[in-house]
Protein backbone atom coordinates (compact mmCIF):
# COMPACT_ATOMS: atom_id res chain seq x y z
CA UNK A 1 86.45 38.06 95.27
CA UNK A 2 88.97 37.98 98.29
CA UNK A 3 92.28 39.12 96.44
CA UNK A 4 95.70 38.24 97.25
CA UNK A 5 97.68 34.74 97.85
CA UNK A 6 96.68 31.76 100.23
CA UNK A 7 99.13 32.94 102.06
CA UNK A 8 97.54 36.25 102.63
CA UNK A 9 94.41 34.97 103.25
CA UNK A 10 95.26 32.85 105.80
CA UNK A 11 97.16 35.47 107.53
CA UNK A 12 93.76 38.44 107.04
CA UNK A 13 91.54 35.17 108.47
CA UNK A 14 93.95 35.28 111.86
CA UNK A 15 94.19 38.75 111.83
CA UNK A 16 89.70 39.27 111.53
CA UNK A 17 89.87 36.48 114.40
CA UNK A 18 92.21 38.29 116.44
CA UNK A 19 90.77 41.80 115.93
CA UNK A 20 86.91 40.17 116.94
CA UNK A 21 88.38 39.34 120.59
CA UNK A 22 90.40 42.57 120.79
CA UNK A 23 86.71 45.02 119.39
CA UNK A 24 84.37 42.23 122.16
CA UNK A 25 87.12 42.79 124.57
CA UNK A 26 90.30 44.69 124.41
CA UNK A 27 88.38 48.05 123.17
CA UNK A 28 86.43 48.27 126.62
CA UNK A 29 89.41 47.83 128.94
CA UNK A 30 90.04 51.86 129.14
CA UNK A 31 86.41 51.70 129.92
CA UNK A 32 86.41 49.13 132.21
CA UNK A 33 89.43 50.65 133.81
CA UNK A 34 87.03 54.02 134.95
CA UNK A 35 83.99 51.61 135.75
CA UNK A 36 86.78 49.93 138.25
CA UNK A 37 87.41 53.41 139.78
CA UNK A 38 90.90 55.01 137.96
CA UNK A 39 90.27 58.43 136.83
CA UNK A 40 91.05 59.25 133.63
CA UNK A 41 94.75 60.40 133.95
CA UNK A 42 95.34 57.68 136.51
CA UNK A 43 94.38 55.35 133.26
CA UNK A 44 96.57 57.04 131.14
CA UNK A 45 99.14 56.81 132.95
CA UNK A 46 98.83 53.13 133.11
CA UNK A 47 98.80 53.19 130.02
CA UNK A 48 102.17 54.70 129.87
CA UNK A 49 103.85 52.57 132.21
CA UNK A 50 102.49 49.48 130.07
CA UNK A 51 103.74 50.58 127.25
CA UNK A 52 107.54 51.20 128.26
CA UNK A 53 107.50 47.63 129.50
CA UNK A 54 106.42 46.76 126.78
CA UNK A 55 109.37 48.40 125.11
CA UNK A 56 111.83 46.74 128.25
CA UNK A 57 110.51 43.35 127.19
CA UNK A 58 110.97 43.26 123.73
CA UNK A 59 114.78 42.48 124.33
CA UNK A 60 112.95 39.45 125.94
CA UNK A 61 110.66 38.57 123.20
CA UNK A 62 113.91 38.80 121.20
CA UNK A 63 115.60 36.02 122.63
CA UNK A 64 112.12 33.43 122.71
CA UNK A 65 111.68 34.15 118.97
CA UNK A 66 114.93 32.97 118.01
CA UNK A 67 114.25 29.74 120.23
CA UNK A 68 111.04 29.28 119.23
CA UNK A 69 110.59 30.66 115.77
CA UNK A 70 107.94 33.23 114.21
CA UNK A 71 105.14 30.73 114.19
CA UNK A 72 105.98 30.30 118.49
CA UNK A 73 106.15 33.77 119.27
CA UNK A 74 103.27 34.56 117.55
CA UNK A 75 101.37 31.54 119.39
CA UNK A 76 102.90 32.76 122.52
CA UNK A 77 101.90 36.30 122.08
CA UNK A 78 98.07 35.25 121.44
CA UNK A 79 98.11 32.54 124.23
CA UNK A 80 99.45 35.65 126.67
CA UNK A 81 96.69 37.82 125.55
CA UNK A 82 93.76 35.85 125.69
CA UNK A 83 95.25 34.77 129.56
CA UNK A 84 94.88 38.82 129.99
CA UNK A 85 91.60 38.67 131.09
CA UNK A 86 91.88 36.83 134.19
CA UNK A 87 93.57 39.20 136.53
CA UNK A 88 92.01 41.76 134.42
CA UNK A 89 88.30 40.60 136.01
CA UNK A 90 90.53 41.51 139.63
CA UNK A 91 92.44 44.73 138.50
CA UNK A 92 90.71 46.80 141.49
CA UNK A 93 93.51 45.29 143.25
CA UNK A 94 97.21 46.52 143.47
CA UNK A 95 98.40 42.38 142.84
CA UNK A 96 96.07 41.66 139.65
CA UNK A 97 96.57 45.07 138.41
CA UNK A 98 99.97 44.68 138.08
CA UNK A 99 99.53 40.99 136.48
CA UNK A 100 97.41 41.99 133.95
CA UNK A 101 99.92 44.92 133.02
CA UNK A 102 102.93 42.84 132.86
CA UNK A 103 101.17 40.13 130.83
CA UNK A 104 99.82 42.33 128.30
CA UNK A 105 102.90 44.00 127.51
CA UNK A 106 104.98 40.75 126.96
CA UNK A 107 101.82 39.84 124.59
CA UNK A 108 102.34 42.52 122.81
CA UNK A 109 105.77 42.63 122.92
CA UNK A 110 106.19 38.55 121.35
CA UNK A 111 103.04 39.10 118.70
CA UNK A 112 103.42 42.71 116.83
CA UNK A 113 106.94 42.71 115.23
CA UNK A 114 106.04 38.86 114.13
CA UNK A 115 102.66 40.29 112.73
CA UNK A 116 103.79 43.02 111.18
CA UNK A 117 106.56 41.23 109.47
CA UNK A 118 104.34 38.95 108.19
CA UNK A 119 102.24 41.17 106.89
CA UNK A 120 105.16 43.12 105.01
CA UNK A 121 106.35 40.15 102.93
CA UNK A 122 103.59 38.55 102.40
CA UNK A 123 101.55 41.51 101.07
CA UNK A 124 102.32 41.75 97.01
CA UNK A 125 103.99 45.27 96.32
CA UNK A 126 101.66 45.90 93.03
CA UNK A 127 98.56 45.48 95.28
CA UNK A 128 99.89 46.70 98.62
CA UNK A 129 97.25 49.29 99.03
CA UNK A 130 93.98 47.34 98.40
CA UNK A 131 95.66 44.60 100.42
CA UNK A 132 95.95 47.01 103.02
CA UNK A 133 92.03 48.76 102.24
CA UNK A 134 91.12 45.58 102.85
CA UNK A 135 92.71 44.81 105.85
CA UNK A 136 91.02 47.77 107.51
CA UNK A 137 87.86 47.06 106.14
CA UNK A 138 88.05 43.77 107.96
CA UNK A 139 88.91 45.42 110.97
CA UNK A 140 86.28 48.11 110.77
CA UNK A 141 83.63 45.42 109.93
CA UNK A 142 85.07 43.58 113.29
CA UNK A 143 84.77 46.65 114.71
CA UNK A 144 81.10 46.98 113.99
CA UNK A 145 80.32 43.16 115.60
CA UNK A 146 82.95 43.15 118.36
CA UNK A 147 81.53 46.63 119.84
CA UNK A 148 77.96 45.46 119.56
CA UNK A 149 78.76 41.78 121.71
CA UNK A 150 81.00 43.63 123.92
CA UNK A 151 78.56 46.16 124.90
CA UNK A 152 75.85 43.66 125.45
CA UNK A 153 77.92 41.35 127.16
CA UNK A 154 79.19 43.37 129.61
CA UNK A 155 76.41 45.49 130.09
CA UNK A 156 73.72 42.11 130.90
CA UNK A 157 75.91 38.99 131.14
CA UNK A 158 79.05 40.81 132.93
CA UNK A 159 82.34 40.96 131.98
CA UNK A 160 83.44 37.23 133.01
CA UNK A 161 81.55 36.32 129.92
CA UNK A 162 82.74 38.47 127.42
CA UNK A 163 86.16 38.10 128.51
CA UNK A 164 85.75 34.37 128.20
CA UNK A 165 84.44 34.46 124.78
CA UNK A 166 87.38 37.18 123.66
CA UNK A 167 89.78 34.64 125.27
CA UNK A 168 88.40 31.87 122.89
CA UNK A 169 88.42 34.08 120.27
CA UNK A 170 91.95 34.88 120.17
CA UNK A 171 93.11 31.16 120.53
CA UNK A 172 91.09 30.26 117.51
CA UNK A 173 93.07 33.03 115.48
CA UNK A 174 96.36 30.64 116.15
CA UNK A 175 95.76 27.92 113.81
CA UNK A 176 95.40 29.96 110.14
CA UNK A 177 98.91 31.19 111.06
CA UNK A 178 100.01 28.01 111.45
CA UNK A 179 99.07 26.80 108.66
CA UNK A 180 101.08 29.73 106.90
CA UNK A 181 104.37 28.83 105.00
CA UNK A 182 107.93 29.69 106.64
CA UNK A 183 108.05 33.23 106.49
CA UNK A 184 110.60 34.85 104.56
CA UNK A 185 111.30 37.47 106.90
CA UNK A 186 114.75 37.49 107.25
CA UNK A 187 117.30 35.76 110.07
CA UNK A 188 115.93 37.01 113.78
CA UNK A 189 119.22 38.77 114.80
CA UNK A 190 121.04 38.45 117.75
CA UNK A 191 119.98 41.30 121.20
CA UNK A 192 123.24 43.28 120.13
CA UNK A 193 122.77 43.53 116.11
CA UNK A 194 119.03 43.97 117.02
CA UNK A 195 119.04 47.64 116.61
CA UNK A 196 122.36 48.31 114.20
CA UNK A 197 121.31 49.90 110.81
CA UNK A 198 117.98 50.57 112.05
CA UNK A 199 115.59 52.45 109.65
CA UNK A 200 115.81 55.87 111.45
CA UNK A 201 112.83 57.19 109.40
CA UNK A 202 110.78 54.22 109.90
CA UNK A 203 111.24 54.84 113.67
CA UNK A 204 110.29 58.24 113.16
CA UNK A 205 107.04 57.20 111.78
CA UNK A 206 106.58 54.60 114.51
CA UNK A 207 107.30 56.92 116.69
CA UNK A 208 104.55 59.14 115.41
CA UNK A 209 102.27 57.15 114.99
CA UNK A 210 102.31 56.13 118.78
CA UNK A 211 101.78 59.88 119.77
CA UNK A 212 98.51 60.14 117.72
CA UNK A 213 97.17 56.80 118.98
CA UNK A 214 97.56 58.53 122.26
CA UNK A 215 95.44 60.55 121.67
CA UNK A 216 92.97 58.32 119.17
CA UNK A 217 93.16 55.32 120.49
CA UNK A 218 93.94 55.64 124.20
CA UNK A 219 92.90 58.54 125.50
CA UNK A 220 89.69 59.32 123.13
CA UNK A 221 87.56 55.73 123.81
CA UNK A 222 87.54 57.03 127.16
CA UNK A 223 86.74 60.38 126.97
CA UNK A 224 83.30 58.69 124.85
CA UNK A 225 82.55 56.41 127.23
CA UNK A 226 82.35 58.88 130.07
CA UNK A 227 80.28 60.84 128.03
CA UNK A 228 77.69 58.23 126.80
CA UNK A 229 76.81 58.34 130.36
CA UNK A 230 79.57 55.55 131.98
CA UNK A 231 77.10 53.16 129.29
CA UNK A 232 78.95 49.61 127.90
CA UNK A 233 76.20 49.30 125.57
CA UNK A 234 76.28 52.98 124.43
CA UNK A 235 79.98 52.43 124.12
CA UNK A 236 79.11 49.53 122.52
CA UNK A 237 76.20 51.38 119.70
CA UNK A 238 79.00 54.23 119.07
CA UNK A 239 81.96 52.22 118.02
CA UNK A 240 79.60 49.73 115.94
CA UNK A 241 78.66 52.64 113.67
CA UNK A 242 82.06 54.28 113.81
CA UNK A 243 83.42 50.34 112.29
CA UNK A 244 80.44 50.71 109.89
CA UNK A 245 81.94 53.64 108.45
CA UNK A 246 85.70 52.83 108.91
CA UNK A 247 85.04 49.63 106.64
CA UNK A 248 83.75 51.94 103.53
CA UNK A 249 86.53 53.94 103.52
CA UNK A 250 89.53 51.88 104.16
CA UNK A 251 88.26 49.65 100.83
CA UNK A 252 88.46 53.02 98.58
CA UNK A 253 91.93 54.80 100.49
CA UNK A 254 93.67 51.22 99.53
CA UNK A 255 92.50 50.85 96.01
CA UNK A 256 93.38 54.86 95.18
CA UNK A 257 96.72 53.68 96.40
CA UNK A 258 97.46 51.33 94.13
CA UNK A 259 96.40 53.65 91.51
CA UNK A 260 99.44 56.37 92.30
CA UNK A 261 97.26 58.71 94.63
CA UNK A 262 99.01 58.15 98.21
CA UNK A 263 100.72 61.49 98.24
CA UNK A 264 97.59 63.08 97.61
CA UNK A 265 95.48 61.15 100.00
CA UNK A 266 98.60 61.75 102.37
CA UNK A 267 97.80 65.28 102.47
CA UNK A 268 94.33 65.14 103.11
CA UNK A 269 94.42 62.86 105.81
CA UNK A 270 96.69 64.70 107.56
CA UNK A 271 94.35 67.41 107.11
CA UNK A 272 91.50 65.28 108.52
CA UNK A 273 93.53 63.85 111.14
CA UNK A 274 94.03 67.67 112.80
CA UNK A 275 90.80 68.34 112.38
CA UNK A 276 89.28 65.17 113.79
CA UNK A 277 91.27 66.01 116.99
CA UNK A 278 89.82 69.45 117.24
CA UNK A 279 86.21 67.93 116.69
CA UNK A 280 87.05 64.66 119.48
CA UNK A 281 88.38 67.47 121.89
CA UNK A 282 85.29 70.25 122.12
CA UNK A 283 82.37 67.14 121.88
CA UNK A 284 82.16 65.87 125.30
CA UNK A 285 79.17 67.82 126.26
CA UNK A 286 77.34 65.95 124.23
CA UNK A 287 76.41 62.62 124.11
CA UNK A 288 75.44 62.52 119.72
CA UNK A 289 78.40 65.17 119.20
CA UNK A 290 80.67 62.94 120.70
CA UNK A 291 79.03 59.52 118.76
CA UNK A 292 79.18 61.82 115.60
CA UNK A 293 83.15 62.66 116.19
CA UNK A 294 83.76 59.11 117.13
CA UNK A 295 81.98 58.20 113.98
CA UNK A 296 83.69 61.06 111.41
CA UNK A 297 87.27 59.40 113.53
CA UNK A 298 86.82 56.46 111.96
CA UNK A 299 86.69 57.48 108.88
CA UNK A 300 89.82 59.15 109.33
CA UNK A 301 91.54 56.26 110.60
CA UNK A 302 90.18 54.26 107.62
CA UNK A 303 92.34 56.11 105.00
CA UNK A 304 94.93 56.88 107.66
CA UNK A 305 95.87 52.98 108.10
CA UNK A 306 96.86 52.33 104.76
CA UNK A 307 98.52 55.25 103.68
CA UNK A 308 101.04 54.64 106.72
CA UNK A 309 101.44 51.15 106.53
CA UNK A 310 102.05 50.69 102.53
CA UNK A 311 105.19 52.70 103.39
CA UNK A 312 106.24 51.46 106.54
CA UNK A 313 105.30 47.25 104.85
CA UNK A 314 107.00 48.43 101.76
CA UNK A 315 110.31 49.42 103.09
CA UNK A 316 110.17 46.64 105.59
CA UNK A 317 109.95 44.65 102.54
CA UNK A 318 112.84 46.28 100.76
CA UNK A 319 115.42 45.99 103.66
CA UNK A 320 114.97 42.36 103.16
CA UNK A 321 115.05 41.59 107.43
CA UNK A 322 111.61 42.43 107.62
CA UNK A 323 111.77 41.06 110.95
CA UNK A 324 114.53 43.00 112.28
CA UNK A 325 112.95 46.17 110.69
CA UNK A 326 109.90 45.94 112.76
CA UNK A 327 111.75 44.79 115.89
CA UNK A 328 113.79 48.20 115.85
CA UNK A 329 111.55 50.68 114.36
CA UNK A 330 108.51 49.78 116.11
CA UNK A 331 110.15 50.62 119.70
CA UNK A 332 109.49 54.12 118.56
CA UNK A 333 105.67 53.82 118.68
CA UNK A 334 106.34 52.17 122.62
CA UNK A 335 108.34 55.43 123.31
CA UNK A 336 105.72 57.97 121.33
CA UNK A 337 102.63 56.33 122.64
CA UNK A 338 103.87 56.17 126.24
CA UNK A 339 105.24 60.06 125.82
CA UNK A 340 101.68 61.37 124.25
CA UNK A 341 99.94 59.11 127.27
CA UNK A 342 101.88 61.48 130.26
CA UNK A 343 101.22 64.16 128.08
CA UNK A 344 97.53 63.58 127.75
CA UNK A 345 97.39 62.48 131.45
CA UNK A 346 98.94 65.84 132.47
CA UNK A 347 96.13 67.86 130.50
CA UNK A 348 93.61 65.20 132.04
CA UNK A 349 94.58 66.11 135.18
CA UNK A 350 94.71 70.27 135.15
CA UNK A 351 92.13 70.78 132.25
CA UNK A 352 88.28 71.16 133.12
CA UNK A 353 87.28 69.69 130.29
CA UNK A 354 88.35 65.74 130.11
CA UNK A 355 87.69 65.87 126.41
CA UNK A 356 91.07 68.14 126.02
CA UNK A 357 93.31 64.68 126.81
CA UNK A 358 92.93 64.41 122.93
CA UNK A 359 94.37 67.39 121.79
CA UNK A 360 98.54 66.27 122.57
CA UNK A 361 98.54 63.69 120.43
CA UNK A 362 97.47 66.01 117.37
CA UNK A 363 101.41 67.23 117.55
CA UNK A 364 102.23 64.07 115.66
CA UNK A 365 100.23 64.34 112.85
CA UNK A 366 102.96 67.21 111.18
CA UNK A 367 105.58 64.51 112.49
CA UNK A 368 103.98 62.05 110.26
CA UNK A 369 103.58 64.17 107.49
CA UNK A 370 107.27 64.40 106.70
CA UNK A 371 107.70 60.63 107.39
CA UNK A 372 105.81 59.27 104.97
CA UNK A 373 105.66 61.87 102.53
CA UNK A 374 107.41 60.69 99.10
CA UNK A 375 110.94 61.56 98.64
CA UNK A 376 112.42 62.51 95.09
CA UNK A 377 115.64 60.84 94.45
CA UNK A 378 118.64 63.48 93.93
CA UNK A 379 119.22 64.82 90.60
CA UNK A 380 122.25 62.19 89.11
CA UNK A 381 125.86 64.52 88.87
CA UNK A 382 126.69 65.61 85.46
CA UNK A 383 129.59 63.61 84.03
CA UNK A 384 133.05 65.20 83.94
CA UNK A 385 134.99 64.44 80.71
């Protein structure tokens, strides 16, 4: 049985929709990016420039959510991504390239804190990690379908097609937010209380988690397709089974949450995490060692997820602006993820093996570690008579 409220429901249905146009079509853009010509650190550092206008325009997307509400930022954010793909088709050129950068970042920059937000308070505390396992186990299970379309779309139709149907895709994930209730996510604050009282370890964790995904999510789906041969559909085959695997273990990380176990899962995932980096970064002269470290990955990033985000959605929750919490602390994952980019474009650039791009981001994994690990209140002072 599908747990949780209507509410949350409705709000995993948008999210599955979304995810299935970002896994047909968003997860092949570092791809497409080499098969356009940019070398790898030239793509990374694309990346990197993305993201910290991303983290400019957020002042921006400030001022349009308090015009136009949650519910209209969140529309405008989808509408903005799923127009992506149009100068993305030309992004060989200097003009388009720079459209489709500039358009993705105010996408991102309107739809995430809304998201995430919404997520926090409308998640139930008692069942925060299942709601969660689940969560990623939609996404994995996206990511088993959207890889498989993808590749075949864009390895026999072309990538007009799939970027059309990824474009339809993400405008169909607007109306199940709509019909949503008014979020209780606290008043949107004005551009100069924006950042006041800001959650400092909440950014820290943000901030972490950005330099990882560097790494993971930026650098790494590159460094696979390269070696599956330059492939879409190999691309394609590799990430399906990685999702397969993903959606298993994100359904059992959130339910041993719920039971108490996060501090011990913490540990072992961070565990995991360093070691999935040293496995990414010495498989790229293979074509199966790098499938099997993509796969092993994902089950990383299954139990990874959750045991971040129950934290990050639970204090969100308890600062009772859950807005403005994910407004200020998520500009740290802009600043780490565009940091660990340069840094993984700089070893791109002087290492001989392209795989080695990966290994930067593993510096945030100790970074995250004392984030999210559980603190013990203080011991109360004895009473003086």
């Amino acid at each position: 049985m599908f747990p949780g409220s209507g509410q949350f429901r409705l709000l995993t249905l948008h999210f599955g929709l979304y995810q299935l146009a970002v896994a047909l079509a968003g997860g092949f853009v570092g791809a497409y990016l080499l098969k356009l010509g940019f070398s790898l650190p030239a793509a990374l550092a694309a990346y990197a420039g993305l993201l910290m206008l991303r983290f400019g325009l957020r002042f921006a997307a400030l001022g349009i959510t308090r015009r136009f509400g949650f519910k209209g930022a969140l529309t405008g954010g989808v509408v903005l991504s799923a127009a992506q793909f149009l100068p993305l088709l030309h992004a060989d050129t200097p003009f388009w390239f720079a459209a489709w950068v500039a358009i993705v970042a105010a996408a991102e920059s309107l739809y995430w804190p809304v998201y995430h937000a919404a997520m926090a308070v409308t998640g139930e505390a008692s069942r925060r990690g299942r709601e969660l396992g689940l969560r990623t186990a939609v996404a994995a299970m996206v990511n088993v379908l959207g890889p498989l379309g993808g590749g075949l779309l864009l390895e026999h139709a072309g990538p007009a097609a799939d970027f059309a149907i990824a474009g339809t895709l993400a405008l169909l994930s607007i109306p199940p937010f709509l019909r949503m209730a008014d979020l209780p996510a606290g008043p949107i604050p004005a551009l100069r209380e924006s950042m006041r009282g800001i959650d400092r370890l909440g950014l820290a964790a943000f901030a972490a988690d950005g330099w990882i995904a560097s790494g993971l999510l930026l650098a790494w789906p590159m460094v696979l397709f390269a070696a599956l041969g330059a492939r879409f559909e190999a691309f394609g085959l590799a990430n399906a089974a990685a999702g397969l695997v993903g959606a298993i273990g994100g359904l059992l990380c959130g339910r041993a949450i719920d039971r108490g176990h996060r501090e011990r899962y913490l540990v072992g995932v961070c565990l995991a995490l360093g070691g999935g980096f040293l496995l990414r970064a010495g498989s790229s002269w293979s074509p199966l060692a790098a499938t099997l470290a993509n796969a092993s990955g994902a089950a990383i990033m299954s139990l990874y997820v959750p045991v971040l985000m129950s934290v990050i959605y639970d204090r969100a929750k308890q600062s009772g602006a859950a807005y403005r919490f994910h407004f200020a602390t998520e500009a740290g994952w802009d600043i780490g993820a565009a940091s660990g980019c340069l840094a993984a474009a700089a070893v791109a650039w002087l290492a001989m093996a392209p795989s080695l791009a990966v290994l930067p981001g593993m510096l945030g994994v100790a970074a995250l570690y004392l984030c999210v690990r559980p603190r013990r209140a203080p011991a109360p002072l004895p009473v003086v008579a």
